[in-house]
PDB file of N, CA and C in Angstrom:
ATOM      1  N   UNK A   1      11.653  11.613 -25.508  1.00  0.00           N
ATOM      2  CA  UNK A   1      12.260  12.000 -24.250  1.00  0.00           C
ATOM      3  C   UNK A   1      13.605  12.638 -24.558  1.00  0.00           C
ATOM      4  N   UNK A   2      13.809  13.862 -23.804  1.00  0.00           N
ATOM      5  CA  UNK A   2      14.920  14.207 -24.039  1.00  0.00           C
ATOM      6  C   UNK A   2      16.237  13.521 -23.401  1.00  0.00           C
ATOM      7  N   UNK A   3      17.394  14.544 -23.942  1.00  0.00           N
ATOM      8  CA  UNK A   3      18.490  13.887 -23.299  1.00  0.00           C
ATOM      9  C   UNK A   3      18.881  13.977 -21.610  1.00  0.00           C
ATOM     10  N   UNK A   4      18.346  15.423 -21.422  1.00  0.00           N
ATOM     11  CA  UNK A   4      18.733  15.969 -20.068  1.00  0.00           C
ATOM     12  C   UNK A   4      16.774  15.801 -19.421  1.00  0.00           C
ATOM     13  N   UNK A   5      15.885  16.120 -20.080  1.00  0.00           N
ATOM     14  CA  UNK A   5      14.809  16.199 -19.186  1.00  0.00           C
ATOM     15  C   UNK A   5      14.134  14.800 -19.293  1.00  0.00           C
ATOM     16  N   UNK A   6      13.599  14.073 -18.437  1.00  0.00           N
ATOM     17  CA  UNK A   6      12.883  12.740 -18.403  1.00  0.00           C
ATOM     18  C   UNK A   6      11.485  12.981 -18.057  1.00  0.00           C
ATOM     19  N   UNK A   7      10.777  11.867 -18.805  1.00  0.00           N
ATOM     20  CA  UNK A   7       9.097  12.111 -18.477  1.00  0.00           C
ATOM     21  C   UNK A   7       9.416  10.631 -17.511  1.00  0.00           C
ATOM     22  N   UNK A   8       8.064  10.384 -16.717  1.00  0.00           N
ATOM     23  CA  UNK A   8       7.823   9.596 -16.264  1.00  0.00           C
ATOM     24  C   UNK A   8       6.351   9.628 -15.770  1.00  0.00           C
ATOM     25  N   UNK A   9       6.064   8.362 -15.685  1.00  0.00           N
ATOM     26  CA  UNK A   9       4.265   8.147 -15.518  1.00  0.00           C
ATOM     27  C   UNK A   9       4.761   7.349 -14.285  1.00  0.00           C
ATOM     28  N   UNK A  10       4.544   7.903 -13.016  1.00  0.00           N
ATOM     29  CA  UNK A  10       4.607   7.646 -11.657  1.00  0.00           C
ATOM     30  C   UNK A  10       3.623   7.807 -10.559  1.00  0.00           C
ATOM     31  N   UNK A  11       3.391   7.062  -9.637  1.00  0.00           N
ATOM     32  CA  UNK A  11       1.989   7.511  -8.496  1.00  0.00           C
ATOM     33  C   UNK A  11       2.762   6.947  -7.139  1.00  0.00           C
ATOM     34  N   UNK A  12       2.457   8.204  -6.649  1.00  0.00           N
ATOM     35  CA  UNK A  12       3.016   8.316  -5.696  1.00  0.00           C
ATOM     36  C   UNK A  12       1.888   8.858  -4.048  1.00  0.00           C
ATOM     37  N   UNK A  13       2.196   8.691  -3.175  1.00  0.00           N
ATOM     38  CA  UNK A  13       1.226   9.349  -1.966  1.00  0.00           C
ATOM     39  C   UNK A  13       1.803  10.767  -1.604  1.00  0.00           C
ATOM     40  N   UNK A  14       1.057  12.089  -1.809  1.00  0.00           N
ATOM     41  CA  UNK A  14       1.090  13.313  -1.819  1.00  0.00           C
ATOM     42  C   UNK A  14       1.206  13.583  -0.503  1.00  0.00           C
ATOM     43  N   UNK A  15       0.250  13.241   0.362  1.00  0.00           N
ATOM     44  CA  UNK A  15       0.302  13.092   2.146  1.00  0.00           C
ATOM     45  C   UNK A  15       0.597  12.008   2.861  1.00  0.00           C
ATOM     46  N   UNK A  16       1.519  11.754   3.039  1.00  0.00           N
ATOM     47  CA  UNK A  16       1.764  10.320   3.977  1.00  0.00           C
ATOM     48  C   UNK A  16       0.559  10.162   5.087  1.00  0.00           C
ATOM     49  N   UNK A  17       0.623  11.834   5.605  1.00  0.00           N
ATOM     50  CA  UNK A  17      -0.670  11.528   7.151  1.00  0.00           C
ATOM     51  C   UNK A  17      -1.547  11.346   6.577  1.00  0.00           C
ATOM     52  N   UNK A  18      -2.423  11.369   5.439  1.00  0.00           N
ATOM     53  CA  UNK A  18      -3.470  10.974   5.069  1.00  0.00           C
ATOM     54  C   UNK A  18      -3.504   9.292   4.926  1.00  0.00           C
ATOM     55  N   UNK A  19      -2.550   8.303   4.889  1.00  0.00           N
ATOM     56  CA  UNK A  19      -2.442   7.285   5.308  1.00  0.00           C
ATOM     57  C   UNK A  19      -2.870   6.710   6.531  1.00  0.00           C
ATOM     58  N   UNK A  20      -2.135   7.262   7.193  1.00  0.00           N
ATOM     59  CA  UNK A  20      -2.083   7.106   8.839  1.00  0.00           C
ATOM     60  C   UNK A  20      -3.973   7.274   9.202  1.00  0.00           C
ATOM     61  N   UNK A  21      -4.314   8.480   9.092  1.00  0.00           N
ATOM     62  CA  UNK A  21      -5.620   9.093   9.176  1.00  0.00           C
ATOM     63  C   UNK A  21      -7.261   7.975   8.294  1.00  0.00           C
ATOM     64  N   UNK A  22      -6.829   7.421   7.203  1.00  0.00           N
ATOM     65  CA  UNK A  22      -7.374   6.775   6.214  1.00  0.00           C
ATOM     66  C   UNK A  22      -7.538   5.248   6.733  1.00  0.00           C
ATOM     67  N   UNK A  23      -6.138   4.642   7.355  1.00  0.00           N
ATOM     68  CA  UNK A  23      -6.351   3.471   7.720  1.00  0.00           C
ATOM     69  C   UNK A  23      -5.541   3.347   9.057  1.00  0.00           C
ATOM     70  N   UNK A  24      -5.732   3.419  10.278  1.00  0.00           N
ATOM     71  CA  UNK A  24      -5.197   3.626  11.175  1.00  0.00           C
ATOM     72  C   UNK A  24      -4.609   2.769  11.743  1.00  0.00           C
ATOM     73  N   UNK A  25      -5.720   1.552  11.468  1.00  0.00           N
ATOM     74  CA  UNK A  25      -5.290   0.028  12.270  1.00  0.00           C
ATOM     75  C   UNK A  25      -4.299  -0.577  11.093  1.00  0.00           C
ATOM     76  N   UNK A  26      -3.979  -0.427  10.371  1.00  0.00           N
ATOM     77  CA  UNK A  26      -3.215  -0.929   9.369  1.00  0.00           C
ATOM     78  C   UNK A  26      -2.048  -0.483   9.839  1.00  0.00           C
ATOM     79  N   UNK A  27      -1.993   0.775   9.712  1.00  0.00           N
ATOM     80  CA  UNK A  27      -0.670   1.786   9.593  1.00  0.00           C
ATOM     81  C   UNK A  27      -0.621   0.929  11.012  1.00  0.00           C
ATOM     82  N   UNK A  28      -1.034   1.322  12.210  1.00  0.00           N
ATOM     83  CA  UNK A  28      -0.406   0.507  13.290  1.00  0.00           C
ATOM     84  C   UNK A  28       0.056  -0.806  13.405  1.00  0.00           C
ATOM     85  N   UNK A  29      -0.710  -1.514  12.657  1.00  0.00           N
ATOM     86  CA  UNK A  29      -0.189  -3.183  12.668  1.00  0.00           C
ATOM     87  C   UNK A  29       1.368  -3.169  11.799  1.00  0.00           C
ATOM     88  N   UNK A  30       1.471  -2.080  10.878  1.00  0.00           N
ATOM     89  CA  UNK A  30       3.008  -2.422  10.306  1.00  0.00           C
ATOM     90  C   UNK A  30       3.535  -1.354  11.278  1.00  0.00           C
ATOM     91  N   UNK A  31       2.864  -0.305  11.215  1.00  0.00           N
ATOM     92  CA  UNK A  31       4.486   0.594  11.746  1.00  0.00           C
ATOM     93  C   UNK A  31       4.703   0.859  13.607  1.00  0.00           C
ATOM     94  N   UNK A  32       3.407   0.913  14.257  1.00  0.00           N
ATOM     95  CA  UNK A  32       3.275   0.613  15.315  1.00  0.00           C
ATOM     96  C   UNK A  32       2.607   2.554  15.467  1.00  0.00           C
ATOM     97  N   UNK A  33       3.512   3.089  16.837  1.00  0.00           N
ATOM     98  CA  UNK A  33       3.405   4.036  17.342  1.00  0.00           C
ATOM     99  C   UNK A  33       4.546   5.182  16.632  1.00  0.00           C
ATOM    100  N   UNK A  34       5.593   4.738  16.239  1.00  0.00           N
ATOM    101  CA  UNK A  34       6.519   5.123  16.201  1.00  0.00           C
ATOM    102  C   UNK A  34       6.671   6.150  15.158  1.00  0.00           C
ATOM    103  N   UNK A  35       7.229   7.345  14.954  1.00  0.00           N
ATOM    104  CA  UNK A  35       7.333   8.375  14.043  1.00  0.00           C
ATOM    105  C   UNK A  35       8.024   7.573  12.894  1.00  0.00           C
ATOM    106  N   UNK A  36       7.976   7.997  11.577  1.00  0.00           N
ATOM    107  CA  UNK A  36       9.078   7.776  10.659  1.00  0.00           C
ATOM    108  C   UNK A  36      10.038   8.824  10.638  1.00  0.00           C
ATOM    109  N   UNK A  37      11.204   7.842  10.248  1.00  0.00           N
ATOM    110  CA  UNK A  37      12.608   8.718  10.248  1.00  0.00           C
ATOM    111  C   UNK A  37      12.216   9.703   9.179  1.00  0.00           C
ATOM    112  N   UNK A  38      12.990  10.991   8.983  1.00  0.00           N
ATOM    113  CA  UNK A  38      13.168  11.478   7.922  1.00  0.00           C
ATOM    114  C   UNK A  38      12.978  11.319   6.597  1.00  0.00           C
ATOM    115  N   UNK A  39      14.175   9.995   6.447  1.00  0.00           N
ATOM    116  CA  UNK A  39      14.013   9.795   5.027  1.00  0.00           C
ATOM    117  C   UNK A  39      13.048   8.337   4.976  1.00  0.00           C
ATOM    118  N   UNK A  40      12.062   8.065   5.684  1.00  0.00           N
ATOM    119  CA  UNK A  40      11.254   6.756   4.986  1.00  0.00           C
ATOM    120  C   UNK A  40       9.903   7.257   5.022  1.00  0.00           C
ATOM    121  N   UNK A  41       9.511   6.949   3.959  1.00  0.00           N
ATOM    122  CA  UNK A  41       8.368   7.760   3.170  1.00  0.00           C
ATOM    123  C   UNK A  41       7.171   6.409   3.568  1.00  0.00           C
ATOM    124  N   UNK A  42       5.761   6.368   4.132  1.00  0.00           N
ATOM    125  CA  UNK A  42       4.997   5.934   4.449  1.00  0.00           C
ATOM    126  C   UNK A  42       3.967   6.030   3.851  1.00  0.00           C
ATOM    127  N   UNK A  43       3.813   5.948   2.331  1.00  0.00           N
ATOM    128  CA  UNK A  43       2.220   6.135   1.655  1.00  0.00           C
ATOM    129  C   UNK A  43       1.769   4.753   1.245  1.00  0.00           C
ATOM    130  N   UNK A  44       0.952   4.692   0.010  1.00  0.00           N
ATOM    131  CA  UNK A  44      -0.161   3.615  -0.169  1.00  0.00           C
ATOM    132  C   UNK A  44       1.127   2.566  -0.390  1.00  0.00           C
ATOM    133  N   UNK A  45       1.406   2.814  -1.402  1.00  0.00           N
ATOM    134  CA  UNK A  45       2.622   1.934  -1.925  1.00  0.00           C
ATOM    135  C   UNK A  45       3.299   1.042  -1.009  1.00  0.00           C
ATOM    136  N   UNK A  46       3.872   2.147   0.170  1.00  0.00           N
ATOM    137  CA  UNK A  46       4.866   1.454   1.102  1.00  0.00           C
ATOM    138  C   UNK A  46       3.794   0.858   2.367  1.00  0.00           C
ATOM    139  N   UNK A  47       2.678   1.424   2.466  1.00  0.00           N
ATOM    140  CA  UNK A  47       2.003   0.377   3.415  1.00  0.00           C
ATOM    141  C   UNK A  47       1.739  -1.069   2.946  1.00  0.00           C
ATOM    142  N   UNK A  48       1.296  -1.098   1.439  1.00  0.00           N
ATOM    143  CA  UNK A  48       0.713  -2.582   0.753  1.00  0.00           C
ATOM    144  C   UNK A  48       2.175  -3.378   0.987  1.00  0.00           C
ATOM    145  N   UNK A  49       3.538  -2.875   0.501  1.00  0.00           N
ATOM    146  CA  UNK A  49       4.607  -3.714   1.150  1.00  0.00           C
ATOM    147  C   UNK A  49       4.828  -4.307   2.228  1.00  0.00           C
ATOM    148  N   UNK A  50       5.133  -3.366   3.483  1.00  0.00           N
ATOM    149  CA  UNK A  50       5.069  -3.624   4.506  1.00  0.00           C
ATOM    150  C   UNK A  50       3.631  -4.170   5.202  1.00  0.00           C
ATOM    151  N   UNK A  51       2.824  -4.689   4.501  1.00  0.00           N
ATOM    152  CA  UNK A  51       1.481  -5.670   5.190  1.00  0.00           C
ATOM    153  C   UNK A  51       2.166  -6.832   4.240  1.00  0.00           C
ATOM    154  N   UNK A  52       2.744  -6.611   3.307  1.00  0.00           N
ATOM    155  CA  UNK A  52       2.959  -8.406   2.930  1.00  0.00           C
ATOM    156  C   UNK A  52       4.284  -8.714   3.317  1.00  0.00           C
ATOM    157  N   UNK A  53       5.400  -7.417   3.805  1.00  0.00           N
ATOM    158  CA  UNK A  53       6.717  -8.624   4.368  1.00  0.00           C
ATOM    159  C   UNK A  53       5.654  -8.682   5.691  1.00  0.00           C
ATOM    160  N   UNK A  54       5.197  -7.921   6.422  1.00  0.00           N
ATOM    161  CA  UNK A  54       4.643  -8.353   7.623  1.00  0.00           C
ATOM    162  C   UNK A  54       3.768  -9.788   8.113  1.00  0.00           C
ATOM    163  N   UNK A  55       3.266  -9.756   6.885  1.00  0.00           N
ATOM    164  CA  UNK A  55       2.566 -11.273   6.865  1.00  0.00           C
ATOM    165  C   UNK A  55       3.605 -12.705   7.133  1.00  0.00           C
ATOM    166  N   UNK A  56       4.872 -12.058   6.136  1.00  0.00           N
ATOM    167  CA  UNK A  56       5.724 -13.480   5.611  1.00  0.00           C
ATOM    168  C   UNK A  56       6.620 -13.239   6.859  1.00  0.00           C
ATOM    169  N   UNK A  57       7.194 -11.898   7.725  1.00  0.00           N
ATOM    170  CA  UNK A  57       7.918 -11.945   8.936  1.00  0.00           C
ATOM    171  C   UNK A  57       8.278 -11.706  10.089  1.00  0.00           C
ATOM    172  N   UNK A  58       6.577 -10.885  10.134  1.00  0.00           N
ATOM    173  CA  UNK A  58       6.713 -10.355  11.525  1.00  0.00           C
ATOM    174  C   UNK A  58       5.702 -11.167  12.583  1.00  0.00           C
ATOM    175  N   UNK A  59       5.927 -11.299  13.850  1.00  0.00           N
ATOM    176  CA  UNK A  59       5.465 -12.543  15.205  1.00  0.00           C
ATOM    177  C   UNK A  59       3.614 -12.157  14.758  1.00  0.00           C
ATOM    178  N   UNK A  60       3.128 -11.664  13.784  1.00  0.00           N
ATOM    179  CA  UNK A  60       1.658 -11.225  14.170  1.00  0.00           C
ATOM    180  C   UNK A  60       0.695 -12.585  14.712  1.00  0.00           C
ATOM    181  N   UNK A  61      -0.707 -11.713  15.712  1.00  0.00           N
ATOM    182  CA  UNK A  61      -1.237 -13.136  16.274  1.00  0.00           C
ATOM    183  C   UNK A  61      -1.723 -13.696  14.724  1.00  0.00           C
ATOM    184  N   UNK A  62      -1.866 -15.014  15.304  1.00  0.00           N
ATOM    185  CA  UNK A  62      -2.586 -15.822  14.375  1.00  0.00           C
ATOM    186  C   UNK A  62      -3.848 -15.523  13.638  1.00  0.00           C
ATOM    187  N   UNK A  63      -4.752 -14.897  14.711  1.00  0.00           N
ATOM    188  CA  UNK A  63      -6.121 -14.674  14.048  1.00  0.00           C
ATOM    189  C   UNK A  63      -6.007 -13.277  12.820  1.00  0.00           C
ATOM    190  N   UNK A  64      -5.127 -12.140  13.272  1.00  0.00           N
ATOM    191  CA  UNK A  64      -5.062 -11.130  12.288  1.00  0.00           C
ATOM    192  C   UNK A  64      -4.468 -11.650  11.503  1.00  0.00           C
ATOM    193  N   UNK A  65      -3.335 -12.721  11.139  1.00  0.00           N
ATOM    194  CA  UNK A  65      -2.803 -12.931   9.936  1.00  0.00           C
ATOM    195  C   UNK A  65      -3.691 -13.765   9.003  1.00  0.00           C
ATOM    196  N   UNK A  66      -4.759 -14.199   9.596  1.00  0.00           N
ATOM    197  CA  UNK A  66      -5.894 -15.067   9.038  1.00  0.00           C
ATOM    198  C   UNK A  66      -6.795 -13.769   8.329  1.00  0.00           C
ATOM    199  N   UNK A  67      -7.233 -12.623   9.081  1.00  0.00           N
ATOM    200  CA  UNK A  67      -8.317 -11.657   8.520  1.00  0.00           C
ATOM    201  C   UNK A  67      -7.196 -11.330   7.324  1.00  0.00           C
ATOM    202  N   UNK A  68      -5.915 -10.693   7.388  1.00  0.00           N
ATOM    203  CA  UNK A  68      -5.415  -9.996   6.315  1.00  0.00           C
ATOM    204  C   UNK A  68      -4.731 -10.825   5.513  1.00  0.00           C
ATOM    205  N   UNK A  69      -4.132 -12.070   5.365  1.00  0.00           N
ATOM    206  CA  UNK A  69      -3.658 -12.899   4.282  1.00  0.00           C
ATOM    207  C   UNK A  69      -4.520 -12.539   3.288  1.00  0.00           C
ATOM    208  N   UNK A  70      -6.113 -13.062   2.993  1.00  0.00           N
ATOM    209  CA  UNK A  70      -6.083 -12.802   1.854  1.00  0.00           C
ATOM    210  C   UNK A  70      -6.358 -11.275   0.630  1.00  0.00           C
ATOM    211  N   UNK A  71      -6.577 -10.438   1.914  1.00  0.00           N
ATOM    212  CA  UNK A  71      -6.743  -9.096   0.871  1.00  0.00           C
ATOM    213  C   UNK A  71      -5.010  -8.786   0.790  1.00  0.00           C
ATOM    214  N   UNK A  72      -4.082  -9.060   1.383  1.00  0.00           N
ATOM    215  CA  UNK A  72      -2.620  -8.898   1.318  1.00  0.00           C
ATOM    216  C   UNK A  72      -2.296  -9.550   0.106  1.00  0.00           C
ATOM    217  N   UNK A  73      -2.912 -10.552  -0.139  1.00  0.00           N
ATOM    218  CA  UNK A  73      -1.918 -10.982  -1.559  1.00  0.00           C
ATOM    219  C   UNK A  73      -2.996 -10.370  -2.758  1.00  0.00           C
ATOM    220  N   UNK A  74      -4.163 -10.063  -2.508  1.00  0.00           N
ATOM    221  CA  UNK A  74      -4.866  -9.521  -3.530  1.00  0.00           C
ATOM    222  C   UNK A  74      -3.999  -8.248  -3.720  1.00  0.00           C
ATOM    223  N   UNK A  75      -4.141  -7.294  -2.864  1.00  0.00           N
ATOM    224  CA  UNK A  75      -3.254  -6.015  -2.689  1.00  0.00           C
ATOM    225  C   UNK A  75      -2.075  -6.018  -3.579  1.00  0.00           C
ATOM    226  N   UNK A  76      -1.184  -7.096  -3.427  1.00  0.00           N
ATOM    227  CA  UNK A  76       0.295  -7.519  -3.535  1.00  0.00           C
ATOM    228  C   UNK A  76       0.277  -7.791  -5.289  1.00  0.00           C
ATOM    229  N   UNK A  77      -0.935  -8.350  -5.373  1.00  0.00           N
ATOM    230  CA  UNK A  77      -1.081  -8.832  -6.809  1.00  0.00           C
ATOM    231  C   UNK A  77      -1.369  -7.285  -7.827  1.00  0.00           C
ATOM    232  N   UNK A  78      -2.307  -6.619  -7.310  1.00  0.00           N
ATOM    233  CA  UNK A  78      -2.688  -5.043  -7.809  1.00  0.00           C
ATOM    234  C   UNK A  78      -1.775  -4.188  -7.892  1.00  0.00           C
ATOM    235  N   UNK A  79      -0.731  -4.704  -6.864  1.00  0.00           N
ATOM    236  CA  UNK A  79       0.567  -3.205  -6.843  1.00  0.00           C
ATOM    237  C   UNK A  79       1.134  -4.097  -8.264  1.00  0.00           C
ATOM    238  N   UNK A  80       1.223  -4.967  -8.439  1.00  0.00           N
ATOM    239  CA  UNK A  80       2.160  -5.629  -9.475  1.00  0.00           C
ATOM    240  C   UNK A  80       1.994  -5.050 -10.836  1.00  0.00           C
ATOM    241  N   UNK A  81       0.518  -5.038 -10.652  1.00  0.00           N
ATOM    242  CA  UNK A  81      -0.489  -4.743 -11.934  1.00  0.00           C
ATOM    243  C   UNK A  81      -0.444  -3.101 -12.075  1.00  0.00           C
ATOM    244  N   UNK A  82      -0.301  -2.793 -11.103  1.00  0.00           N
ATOM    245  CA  UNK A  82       0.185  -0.825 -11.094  1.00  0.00           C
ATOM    246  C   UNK A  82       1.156  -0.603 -11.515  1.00  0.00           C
ATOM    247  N   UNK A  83       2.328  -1.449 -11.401  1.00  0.00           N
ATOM    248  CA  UNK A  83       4.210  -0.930 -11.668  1.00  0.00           C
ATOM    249  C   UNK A  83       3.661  -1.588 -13.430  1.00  0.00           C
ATOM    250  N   UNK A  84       3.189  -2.348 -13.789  1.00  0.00           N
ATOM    251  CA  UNK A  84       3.374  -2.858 -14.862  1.00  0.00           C
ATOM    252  C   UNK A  84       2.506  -1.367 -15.765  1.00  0.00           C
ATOM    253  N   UNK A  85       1.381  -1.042 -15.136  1.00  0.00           N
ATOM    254  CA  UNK A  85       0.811   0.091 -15.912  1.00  0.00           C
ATOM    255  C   UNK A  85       1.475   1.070 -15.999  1.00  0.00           C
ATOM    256  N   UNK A  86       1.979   1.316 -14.830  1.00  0.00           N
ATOM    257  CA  UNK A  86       3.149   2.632 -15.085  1.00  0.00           C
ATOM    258  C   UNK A  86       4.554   2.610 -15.930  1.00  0.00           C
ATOM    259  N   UNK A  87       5.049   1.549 -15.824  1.00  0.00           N
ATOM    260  CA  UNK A  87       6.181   1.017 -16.991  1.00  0.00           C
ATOM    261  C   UNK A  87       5.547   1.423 -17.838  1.00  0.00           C
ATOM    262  N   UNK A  88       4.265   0.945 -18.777  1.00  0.00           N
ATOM    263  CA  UNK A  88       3.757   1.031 -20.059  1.00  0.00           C
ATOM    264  C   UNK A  88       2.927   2.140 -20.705  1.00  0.00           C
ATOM    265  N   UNK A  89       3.501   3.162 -19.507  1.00  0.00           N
ATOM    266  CA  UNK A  89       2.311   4.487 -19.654  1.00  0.00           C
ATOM    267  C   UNK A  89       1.435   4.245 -19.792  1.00  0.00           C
ATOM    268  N   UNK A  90       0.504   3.768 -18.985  1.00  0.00           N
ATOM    269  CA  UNK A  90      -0.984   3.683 -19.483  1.00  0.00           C
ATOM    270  C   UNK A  90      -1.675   4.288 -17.886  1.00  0.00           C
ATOM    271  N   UNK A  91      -1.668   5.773 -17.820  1.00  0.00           N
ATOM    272  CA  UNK A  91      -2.469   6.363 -17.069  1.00  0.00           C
ATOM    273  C   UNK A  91      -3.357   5.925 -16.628  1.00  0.00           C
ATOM    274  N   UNK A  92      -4.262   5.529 -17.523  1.00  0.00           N
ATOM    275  CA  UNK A  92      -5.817   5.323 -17.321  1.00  0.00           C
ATOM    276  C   UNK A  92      -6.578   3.973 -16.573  1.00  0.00           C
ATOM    277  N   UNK A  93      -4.936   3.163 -16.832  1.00  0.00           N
ATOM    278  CA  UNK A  93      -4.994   1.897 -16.476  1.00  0.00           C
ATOM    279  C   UNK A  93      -4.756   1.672 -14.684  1.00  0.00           C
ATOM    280  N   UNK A  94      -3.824   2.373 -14.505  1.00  0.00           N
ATOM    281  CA  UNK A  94      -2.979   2.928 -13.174  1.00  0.00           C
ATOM    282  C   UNK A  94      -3.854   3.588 -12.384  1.00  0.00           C
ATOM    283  N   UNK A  95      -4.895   4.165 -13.084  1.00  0.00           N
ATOM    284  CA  UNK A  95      -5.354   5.568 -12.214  1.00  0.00           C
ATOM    285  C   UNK A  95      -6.937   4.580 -11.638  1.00  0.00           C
ATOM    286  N   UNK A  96      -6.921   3.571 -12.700  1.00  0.00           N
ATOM    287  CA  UNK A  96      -8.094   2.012 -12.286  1.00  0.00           C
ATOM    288  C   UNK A  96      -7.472   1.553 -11.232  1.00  0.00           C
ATOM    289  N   UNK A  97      -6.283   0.847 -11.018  1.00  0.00           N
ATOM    290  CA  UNK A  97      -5.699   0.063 -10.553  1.00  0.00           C
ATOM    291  C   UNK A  97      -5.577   0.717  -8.969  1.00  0.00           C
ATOM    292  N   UNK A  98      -5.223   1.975  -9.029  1.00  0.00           N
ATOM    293  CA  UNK A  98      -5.086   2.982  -7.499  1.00  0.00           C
ATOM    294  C   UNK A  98      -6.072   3.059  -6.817  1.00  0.00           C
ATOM    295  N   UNK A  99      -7.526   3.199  -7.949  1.00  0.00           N
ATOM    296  CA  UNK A  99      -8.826   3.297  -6.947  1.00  0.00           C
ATOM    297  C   UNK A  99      -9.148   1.788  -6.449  1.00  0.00           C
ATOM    298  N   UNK A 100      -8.424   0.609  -6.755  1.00  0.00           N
ATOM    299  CA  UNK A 100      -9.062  -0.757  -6.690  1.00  0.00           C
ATOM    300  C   UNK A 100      -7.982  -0.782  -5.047  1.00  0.00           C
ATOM    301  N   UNK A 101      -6.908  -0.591  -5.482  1.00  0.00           N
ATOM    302  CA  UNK A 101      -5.809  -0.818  -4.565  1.00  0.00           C
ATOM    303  C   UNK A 101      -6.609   0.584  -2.571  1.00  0.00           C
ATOM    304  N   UNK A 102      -6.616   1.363  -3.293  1.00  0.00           N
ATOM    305  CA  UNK A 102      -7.626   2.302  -1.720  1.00  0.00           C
ATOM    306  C   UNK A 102      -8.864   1.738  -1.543  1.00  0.00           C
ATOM    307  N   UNK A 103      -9.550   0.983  -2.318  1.00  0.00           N
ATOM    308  CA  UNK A 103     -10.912   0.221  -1.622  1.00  0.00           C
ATOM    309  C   UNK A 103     -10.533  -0.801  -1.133  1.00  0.00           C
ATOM    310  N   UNK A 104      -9.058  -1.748  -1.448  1.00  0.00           N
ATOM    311  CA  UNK A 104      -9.228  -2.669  -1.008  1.00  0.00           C
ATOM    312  C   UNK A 104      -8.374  -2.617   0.549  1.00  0.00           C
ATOM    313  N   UNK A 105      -7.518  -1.676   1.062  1.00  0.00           N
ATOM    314  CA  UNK A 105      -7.213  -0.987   1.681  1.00  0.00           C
ATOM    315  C   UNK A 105      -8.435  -0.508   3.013  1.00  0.00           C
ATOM    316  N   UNK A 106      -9.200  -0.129   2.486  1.00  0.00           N
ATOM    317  CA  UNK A 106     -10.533   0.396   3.432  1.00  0.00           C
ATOM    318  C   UNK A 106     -11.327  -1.017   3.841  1.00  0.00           C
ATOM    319  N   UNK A 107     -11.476  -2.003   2.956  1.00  0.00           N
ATOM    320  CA  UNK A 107     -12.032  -3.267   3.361  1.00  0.00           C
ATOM    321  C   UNK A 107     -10.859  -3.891   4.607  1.00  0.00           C
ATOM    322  N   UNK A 108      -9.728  -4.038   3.951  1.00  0.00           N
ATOM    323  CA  UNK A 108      -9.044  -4.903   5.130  1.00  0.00           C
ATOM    324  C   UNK A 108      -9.188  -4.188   6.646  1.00  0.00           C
ATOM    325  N   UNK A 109      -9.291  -2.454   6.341  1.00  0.00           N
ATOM    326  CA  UNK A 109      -9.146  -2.012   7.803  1.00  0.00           C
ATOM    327  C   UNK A 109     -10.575  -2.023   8.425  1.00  0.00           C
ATOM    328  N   UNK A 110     -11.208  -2.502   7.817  1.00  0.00           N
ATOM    329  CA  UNK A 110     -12.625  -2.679   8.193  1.00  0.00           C
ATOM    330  C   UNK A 110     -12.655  -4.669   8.742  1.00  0.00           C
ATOM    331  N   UNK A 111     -11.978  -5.069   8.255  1.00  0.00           N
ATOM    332  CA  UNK A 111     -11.732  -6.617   8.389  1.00  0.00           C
ATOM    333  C   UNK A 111     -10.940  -6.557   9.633  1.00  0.00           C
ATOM    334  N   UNK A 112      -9.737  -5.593  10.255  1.00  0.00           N
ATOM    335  CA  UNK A 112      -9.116  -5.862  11.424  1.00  0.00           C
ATOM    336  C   UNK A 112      -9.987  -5.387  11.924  1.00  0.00           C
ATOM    337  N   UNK A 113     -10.803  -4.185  12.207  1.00  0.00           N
ATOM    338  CA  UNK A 113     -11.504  -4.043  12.896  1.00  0.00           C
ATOM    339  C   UNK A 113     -12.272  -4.616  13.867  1.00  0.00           C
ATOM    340  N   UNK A 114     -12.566  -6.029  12.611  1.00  0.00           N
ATOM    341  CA  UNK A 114     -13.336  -7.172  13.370  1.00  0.00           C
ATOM    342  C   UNK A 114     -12.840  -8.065  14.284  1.00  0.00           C
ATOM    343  N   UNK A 115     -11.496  -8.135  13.876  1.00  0.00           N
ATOM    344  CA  UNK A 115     -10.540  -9.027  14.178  1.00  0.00           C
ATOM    345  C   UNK A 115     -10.214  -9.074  16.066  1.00  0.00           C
TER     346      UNK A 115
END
């Protein structure tokens, strides 16, 4: 790595609305109706957060915090396992970990659904 240019092995969400569009009832249970400001960025990353402070602090009813507790800490556990792949450059590992983290994503919004 140079002195002035930096590499980095990072994953990031390219379209935020493809969030919104992908899991709808999710994105609504954390963010509601409401636009994001400018500067707060809304992709995979920052939804799996905001479903687990949401779990630990926001009034949700009882029965949805029952459907999503446990894919939330599975989720919570996978992002862990993503920052650790990306620290260690391991692409291949990360690029596993992203497709596990959007299926499990599509199950929970299929789980409120029910809810």
């Amino acid at each position: 790595m140079g002195k002035v240019l930096q590499v980095r092995v990072m994953a990031y969400t390219f379209d935020p609305d493809d969030v919104r569009r992908t899991w709808p009832l999710l994105y609504t249970q954390v963010w509601g109706e409401r636009s994001p400001r400018p500067d707060e960025m809304r992709g995979v990353t920052e939804l799996v957060q905001a479903l687990d402070d949401g779990l630990r602090f926001e009034p949700w009813d009882g029965r949805v915090k029952k459907v999503l507790e446990p894919g939330v800490r599975s989720l919570s556990a996978l992002m862990q396992q993503l920052e650790t792949a990306l620290g260690d450059w391991d692409p291949r590992q990360a690029n596993s970990l992203s497709e596990r983290i959007e299926e499990g994503l599509s199950e929970l919004e299929k789980e409120l659904a029910k809810a």
